[in-house]
C-alpha atoms as a PDB file:
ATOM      1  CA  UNK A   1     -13.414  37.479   4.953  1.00  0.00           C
ATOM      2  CA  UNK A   2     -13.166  33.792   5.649  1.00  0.00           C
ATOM      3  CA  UNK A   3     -12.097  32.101   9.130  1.00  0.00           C
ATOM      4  CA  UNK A   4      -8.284  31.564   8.650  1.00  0.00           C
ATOM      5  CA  UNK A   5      -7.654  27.432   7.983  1.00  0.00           C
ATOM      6  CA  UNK A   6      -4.925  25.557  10.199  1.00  0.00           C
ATOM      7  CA  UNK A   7      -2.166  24.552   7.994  1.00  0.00           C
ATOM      8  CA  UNK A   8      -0.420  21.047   7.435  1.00  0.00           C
ATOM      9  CA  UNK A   9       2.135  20.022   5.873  1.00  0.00           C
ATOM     10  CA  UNK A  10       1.483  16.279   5.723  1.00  0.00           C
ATOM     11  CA  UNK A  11      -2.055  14.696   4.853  1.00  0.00           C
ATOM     12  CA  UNK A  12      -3.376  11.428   5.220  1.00  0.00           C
ATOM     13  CA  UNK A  13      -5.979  10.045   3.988  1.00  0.00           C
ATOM     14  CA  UNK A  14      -8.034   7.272   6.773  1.00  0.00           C
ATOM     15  CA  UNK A  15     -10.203   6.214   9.169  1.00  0.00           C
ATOM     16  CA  UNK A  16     -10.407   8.116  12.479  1.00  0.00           C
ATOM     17  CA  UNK A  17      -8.133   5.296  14.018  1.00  0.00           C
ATOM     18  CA  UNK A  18      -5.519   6.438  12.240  1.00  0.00           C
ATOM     19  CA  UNK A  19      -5.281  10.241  13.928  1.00  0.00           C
ATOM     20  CA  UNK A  20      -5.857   8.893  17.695  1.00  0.00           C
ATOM     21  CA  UNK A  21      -1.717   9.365  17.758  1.00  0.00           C
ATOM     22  CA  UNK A  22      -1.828  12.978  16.937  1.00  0.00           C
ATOM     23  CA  UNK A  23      -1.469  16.020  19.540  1.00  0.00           C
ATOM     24  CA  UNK A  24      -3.951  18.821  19.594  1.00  0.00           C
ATOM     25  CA  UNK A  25      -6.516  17.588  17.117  1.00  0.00           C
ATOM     26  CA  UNK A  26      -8.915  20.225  15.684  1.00  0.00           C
ATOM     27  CA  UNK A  27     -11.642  19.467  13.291  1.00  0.00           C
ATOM     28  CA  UNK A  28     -12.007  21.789  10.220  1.00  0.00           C
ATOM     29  CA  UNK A  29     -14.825  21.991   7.595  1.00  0.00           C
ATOM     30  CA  UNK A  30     -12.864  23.227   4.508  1.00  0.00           C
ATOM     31  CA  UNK A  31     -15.263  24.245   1.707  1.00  0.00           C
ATOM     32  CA  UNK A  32     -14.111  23.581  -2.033  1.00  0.00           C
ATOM     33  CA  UNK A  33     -15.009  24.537  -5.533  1.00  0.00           C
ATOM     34  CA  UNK A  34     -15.793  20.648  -6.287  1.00  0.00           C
ATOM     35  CA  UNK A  35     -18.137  19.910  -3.586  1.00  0.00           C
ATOM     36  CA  UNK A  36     -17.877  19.051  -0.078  1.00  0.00           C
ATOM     37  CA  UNK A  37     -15.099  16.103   0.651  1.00  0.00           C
ATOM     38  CA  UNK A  38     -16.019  12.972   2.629  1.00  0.00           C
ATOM     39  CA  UNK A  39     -15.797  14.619   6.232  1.00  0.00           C
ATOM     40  CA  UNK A  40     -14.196  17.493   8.193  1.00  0.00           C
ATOM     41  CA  UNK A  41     -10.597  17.345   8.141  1.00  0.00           C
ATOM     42  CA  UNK A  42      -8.910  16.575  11.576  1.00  0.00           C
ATOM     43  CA  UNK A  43      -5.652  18.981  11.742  1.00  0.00           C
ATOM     44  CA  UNK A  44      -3.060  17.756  14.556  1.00  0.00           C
ATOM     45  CA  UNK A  45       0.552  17.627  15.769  1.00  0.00           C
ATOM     46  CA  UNK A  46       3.315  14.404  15.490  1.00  0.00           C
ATOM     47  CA  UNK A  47       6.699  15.162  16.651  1.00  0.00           C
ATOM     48  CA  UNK A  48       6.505  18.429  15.535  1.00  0.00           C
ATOM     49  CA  UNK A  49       5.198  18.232  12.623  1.00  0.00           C
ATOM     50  CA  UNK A  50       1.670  19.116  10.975  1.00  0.00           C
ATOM     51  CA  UNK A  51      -1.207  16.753  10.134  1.00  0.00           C
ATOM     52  CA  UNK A  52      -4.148  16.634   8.649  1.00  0.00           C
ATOM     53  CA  UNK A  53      -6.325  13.482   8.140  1.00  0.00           C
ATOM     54  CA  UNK A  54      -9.515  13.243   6.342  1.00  0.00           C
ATOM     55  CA  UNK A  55     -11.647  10.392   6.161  1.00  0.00           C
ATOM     56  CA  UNK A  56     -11.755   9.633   2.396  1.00  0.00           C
ATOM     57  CA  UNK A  57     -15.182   7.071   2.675  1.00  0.00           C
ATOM     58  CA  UNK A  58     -16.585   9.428   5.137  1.00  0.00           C
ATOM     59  CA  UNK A  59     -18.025   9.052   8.253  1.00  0.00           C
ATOM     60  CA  UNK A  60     -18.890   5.012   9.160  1.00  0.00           C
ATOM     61  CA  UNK A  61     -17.352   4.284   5.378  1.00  0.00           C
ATOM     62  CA  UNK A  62     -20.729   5.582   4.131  1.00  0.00           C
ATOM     63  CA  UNK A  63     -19.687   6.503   0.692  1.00  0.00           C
ATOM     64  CA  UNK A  64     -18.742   3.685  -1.694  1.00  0.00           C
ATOM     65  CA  UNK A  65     -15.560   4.179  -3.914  1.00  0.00           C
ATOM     66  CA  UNK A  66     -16.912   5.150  -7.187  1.00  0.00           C
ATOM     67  CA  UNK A  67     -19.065   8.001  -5.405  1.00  0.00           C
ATOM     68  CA  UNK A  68     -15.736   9.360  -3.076  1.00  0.00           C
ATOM     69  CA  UNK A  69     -15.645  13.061  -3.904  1.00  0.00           C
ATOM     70  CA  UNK A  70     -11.778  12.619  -4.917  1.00  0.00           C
ATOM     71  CA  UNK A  71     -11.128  16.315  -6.078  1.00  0.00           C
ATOM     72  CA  UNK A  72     -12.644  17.960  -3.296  1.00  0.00           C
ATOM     73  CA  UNK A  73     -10.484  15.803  -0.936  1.00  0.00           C
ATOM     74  CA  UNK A  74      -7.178  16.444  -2.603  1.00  0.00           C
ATOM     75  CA  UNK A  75      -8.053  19.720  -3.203  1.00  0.00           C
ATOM     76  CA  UNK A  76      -9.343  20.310   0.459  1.00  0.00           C
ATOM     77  CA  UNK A  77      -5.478  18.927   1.806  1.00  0.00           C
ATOM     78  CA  UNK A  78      -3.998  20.958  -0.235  1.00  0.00           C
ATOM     79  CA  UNK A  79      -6.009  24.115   0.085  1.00  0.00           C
ATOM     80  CA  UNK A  80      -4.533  23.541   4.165  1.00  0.00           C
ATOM     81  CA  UNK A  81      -0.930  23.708   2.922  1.00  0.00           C
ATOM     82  CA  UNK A  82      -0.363  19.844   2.687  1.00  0.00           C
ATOM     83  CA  UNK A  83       2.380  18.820   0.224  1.00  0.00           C
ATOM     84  CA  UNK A  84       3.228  14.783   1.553  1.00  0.00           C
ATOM     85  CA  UNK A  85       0.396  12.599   1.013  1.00  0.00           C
ATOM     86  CA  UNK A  86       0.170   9.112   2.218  1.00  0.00           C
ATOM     87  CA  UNK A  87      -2.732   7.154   1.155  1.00  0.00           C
ATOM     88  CA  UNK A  88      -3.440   4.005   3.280  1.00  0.00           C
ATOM     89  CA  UNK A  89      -5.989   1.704   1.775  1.00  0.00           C
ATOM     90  CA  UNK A  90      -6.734  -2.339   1.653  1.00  0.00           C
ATOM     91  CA  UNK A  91      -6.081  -4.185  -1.521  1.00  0.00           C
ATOM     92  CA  UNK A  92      -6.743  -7.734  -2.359  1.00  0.00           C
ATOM     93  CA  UNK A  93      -3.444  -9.736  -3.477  1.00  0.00           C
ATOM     94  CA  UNK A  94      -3.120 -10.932  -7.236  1.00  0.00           C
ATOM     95  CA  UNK A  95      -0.001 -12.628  -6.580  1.00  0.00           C
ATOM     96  CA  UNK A  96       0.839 -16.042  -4.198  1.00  0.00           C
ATOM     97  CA  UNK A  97       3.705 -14.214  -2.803  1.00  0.00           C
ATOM     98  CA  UNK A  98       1.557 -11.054  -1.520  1.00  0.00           C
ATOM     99  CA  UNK A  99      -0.173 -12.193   1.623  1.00  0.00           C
ATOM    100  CA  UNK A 100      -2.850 -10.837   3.789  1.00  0.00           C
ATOM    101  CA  UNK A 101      -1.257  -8.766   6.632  1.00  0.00           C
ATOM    102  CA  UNK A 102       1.485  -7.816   4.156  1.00  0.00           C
ATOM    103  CA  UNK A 103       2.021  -3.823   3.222  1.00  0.00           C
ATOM    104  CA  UNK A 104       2.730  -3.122  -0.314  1.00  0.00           C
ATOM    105  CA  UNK A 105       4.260  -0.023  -1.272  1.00  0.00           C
ATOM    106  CA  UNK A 106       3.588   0.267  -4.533  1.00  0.00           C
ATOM    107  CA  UNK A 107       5.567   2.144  -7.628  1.00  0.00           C
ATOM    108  CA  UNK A 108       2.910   1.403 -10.595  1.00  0.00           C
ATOM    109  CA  UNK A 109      -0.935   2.078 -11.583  1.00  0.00           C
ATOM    110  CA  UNK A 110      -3.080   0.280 -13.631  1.00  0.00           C
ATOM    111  CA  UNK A 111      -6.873   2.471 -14.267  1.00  0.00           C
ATOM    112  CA  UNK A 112      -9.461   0.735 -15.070  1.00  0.00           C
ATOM    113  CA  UNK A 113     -11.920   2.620 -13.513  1.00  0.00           C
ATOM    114  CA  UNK A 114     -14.742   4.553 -15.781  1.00  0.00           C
ATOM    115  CA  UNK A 115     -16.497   7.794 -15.843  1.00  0.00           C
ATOM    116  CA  UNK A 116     -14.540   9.102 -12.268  1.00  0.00           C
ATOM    117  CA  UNK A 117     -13.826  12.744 -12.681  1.00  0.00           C
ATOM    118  CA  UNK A 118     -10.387  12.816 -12.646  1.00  0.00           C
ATOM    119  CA  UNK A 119      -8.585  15.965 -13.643  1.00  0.00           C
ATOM    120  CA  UNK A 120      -8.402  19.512 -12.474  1.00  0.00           C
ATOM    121  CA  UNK A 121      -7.157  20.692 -15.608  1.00  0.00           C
ATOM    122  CA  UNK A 122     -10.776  21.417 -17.858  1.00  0.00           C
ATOM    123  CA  UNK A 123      -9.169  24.140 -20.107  1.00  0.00           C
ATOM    124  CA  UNK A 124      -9.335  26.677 -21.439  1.00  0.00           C
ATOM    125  CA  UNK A 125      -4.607  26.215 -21.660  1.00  0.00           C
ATOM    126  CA  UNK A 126      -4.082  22.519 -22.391  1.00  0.00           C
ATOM    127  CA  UNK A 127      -1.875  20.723 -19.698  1.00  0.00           C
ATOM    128  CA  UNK A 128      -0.220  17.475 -19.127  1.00  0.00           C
ATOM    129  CA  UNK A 129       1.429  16.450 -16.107  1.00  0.00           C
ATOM    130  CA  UNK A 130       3.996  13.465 -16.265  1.00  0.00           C
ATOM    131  CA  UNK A 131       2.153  10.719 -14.669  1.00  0.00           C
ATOM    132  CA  UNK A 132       5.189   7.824 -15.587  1.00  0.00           C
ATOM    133  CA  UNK A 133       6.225   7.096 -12.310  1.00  0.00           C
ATOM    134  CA  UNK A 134       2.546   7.800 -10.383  1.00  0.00           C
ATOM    135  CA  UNK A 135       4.344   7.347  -6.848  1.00  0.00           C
ATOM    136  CA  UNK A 136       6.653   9.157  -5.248  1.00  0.00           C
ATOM    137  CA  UNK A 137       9.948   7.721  -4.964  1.00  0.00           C
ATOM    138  CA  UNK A 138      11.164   9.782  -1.675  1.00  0.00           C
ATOM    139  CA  UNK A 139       7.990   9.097  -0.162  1.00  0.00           C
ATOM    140  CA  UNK A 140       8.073   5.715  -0.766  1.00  0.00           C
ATOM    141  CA  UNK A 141      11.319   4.813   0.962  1.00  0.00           C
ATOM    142  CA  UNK A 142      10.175   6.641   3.988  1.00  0.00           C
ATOM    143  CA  UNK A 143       7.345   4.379   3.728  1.00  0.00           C
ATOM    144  CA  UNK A 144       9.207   1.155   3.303  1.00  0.00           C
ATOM    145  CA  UNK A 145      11.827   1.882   5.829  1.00  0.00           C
ATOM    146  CA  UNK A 146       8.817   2.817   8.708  1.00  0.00           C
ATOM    147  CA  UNK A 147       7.465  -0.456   7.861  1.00  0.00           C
ATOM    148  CA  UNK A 148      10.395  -2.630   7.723  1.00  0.00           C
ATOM    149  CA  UNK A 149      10.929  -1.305  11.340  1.00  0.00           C
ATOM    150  CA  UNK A 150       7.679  -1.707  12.627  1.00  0.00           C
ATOM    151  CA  UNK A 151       8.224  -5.720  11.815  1.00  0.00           C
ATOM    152  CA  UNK A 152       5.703  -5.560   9.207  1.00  0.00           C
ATOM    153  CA  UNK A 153       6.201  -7.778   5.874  1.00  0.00           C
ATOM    154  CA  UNK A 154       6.507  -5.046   3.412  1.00  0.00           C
ATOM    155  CA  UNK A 155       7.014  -4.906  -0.756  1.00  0.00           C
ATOM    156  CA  UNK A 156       8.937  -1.986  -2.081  1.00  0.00           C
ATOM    157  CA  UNK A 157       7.509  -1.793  -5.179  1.00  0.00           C
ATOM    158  CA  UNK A 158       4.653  -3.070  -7.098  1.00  0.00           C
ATOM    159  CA  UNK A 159       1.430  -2.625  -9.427  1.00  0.00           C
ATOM    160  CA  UNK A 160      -1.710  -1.665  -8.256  1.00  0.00           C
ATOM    161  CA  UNK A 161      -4.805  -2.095 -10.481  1.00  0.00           C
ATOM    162  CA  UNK A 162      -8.090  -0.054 -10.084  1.00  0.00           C
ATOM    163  CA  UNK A 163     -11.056  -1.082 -10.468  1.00  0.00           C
ATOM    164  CA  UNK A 164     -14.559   0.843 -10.408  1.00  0.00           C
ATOM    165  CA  UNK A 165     -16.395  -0.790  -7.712  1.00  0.00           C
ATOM    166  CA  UNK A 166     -18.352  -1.657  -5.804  1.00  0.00           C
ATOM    167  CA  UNK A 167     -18.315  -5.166  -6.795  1.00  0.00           C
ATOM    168  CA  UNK A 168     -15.070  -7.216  -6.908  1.00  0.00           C
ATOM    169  CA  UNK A 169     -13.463  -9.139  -9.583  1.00  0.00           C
ATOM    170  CA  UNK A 170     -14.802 -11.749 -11.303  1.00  0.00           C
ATOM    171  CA  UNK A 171     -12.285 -14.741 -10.839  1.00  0.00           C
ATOM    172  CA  UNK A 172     -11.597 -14.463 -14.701  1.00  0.00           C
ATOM    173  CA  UNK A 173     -10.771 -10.877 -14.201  1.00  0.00           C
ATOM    174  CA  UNK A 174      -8.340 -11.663 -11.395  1.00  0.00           C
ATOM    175  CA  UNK A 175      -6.453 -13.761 -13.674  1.00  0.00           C
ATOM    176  CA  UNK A 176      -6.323 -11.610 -16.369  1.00  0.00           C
ATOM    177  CA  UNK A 177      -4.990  -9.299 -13.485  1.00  0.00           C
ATOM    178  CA  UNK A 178      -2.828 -11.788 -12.326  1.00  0.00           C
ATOM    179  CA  UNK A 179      -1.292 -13.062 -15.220  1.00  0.00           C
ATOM    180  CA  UNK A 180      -0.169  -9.671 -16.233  1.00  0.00           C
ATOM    181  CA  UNK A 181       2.322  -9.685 -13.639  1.00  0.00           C
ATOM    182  CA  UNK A 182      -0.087  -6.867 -11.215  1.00  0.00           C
ATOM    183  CA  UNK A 183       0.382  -7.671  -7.761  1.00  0.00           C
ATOM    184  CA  UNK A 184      -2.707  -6.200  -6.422  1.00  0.00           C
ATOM    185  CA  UNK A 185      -6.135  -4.664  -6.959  1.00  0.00           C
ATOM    186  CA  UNK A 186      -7.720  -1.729  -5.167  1.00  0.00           C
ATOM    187  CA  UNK A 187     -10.740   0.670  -6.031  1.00  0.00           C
ATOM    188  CA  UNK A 188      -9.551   3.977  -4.991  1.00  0.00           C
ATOM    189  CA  UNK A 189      -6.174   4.882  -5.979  1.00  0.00           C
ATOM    190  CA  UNK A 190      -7.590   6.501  -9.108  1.00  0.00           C
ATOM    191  CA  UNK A 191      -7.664   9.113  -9.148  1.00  0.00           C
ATOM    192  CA  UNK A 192      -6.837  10.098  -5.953  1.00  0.00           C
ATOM    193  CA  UNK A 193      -2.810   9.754  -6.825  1.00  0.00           C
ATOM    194  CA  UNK A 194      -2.892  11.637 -10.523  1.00  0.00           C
ATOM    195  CA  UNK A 195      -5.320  14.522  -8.504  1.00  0.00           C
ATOM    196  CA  UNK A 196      -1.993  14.717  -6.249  1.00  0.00           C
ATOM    197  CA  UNK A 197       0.087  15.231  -8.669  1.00  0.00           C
ATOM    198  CA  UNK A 198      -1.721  17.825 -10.804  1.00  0.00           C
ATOM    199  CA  UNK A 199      -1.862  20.289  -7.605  1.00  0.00           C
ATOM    200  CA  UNK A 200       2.000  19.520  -6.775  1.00  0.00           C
ATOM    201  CA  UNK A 201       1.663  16.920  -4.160  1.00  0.00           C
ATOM    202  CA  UNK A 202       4.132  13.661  -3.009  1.00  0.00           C
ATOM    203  CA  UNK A 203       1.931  10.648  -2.878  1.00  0.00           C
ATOM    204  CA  UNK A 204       2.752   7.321  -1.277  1.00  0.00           C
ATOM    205  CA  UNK A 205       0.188   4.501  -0.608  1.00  0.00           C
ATOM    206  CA  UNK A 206       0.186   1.883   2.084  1.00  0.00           C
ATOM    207  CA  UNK A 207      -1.070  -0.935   0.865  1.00  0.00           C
ATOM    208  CA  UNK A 208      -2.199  -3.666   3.117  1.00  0.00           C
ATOM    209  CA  UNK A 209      -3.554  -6.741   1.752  1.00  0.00           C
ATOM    210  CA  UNK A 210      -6.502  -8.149   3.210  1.00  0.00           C
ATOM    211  CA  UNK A 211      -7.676 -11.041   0.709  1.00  0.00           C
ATOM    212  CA  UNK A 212      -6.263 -13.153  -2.486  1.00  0.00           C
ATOM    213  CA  UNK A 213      -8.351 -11.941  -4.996  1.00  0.00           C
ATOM    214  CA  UNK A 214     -10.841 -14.153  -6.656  1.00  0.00           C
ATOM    215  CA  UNK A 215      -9.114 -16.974  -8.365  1.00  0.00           C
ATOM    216  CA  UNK A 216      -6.027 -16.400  -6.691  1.00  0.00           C
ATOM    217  CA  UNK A 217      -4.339 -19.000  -4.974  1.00  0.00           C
ATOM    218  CA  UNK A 218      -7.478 -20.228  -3.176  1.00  0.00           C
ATOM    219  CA  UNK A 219     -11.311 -21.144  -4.065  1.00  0.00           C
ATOM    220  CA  UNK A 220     -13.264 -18.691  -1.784  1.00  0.00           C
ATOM    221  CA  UNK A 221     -14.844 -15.416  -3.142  1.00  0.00           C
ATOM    222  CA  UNK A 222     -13.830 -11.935  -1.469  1.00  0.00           C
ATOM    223  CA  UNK A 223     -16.475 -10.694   0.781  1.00  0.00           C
ATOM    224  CA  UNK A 224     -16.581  -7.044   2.500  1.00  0.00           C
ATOM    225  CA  UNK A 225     -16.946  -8.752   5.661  1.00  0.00           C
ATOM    226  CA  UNK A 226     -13.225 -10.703   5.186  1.00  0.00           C
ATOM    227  CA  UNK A 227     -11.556  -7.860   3.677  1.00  0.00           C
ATOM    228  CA  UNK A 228     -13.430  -5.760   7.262  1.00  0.00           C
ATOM    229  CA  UNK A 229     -12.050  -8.475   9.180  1.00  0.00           C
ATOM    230  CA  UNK A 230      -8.568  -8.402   8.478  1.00  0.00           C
ATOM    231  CA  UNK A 231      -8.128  -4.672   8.243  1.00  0.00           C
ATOM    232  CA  UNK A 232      -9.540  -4.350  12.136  1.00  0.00           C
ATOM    233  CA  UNK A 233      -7.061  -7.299  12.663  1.00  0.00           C
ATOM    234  CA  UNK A 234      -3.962  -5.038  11.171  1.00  0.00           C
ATOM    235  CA  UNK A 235      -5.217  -1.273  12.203  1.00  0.00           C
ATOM    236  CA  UNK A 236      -2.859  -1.252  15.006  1.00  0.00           C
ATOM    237  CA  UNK A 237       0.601  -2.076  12.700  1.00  0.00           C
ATOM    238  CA  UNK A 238      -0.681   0.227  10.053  1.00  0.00           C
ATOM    239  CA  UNK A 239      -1.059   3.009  12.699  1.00  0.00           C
ATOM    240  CA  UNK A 240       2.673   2.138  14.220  1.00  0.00           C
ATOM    241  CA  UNK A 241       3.684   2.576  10.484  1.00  0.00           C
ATOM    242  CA  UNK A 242       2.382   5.984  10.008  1.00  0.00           C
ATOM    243  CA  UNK A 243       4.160   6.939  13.558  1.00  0.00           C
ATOM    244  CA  UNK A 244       6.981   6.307  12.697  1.00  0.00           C
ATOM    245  CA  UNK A 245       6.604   7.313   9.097  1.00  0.00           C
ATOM    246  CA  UNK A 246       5.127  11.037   9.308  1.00  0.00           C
ATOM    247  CA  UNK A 247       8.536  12.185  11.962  1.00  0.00           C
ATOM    248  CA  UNK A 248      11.151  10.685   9.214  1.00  0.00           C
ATOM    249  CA  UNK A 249       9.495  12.775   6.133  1.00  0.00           C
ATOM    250  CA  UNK A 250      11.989  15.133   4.759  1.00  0.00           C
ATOM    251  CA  UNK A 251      10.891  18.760   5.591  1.00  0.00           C
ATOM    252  CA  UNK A 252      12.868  19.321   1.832  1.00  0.00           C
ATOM    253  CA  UNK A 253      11.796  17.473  -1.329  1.00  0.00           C
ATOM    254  CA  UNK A 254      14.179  15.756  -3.500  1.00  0.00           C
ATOM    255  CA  UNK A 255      11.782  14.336  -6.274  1.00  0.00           C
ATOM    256  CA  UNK A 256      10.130  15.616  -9.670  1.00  0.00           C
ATOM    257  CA  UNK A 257       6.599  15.491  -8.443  1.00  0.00           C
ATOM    258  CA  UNK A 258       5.499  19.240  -8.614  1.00  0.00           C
ATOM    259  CA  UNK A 259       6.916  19.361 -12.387  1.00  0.00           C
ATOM    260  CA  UNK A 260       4.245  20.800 -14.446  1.00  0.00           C
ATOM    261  CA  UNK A 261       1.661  20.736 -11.935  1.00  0.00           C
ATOM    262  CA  UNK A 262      -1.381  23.231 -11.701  1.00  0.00           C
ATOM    263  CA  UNK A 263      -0.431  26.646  -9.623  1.00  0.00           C
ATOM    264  CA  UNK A 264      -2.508  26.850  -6.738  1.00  0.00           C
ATOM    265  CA  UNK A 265      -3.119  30.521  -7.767  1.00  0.00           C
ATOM    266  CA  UNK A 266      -5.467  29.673 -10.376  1.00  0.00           C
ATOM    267  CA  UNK A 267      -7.753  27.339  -8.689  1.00  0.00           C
ATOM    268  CA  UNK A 268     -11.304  28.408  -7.947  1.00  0.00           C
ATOM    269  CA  UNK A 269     -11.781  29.279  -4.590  1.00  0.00           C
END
């Protein structure tokens, strides 16, 4: 038989700043059918409730967007119990009105990623899960209302777009981006939030800008080290958000997210 898993019934995915809040940490190597996920997960205690955070680029951010093992990270939270995800991440800003330091919590995907593998559902029943409203709406006001009273600037409600990686937009592509109304652009929200949904789960995303995007606003391009800079600048209010964020989740859902979605039953183990 297998060691018995510590449960959770919140995830997060992060950097290993973002669990230093959390009581009784223990590290857990959960083993999936897709592969091995970016780290360990790191299973701890906030108020009460359960927590597990995984480190979706891995240790040191060694593993590049378009190469993050997204199934076997969803499926490792989940395979723990987890049923809340939230999904910090930086974005660049498409719009003048979305500045650096400001969290988005968005409502809307664009993909335009290629070639990810992003489905659980490879046959042989045919199955389509609603994927209309990508976000969860529950989640999400638990997520605005923890960052309104933390004091950070926050958007309820907005488009993401995702792009493949690694490079960043060309400033042509920004505007295309821009002009369609988008409000920012990201390169790992797909498929990380459909993969939640398929396997039942709530997903909300804190967004927090850390550039205009090329041809936005200003003439400089978007380096790593910028978008770097201004994340380690903001770590701290992103972690107060999750604080007080993770207490004020409903134990009870009151959304549509696990319609249709895959039964845990029939997953390879």
């Amino acid at each position: 038989m297998g060691a018995v898993l510590p449960t959770a019934d919140i995830g997060v995915f992060g950097g290993t700043a973002f669990y230093s809040f959390l009581d009784g940490v223990e590290e857990v190597a959960v083993q999936t059918p897709y592969g091995a996920p970016s780290a360990a997960v790191a299973v701890g205690t906030l108020e009460g409730r359960r927590v597990a955070f995984l480190l979706r680029h891995g240790p040191g951010h060694s593993i590049p967007a378009h190469r993050v093992n997204y199934r076997a990270n969803v499926w490792a939270l989940r395979r723990l119990g987890v049923r809340r995800l939230l999904g910090p991440s930086s974005v660049g800003s498409l719009q003048p009105d979305v500045h650096p330091g400001d969290i988005v919590v968005c409502d809307q995907l664009v993909d335009r990623t290629s070639a990810r593998d992003d489905t659980f559902f490879h046959g042989p029943e045919p199955a389509h899960v609603s994927f209309a409203d990508p976000y969860c709406p529950e989640l999400g006001r638990v997520a605005v209302d923890a960052a309104r009273a933390e004091g950070v600037t926050v958007h309820e409600g907005g488009t993401v777009v995702v792009i493949q990686g690694p490079r960043f937009s060309t400033r042509a592509e920004s505007r295309w981006f821009s002009s369609a109304g988008w409000h920012v652009v990201n390169m790992t929200q797909y498929p990380e939030v459909v993969l939640a949904r398929e396997l039942g789960m709530c997903y909300s995303g804190l967004a927090l800008v850390t550039d205009y995007d090329a041809g936005v606003q200003r003439e400089e391009a978007v380096t790593m080290e910028s978008v770097f800079r201004v994340l380690a600048e903001n770590i701290e209010r992103v972690k107060g958000v999750l604080r007080r964020a993770i207490p004020a989740i409903p134990e009870q859902r009151a959304c549509d997210c696990a319609a249709g979605a895959m039964d845990p039953g029939s997953l390879p183990t």
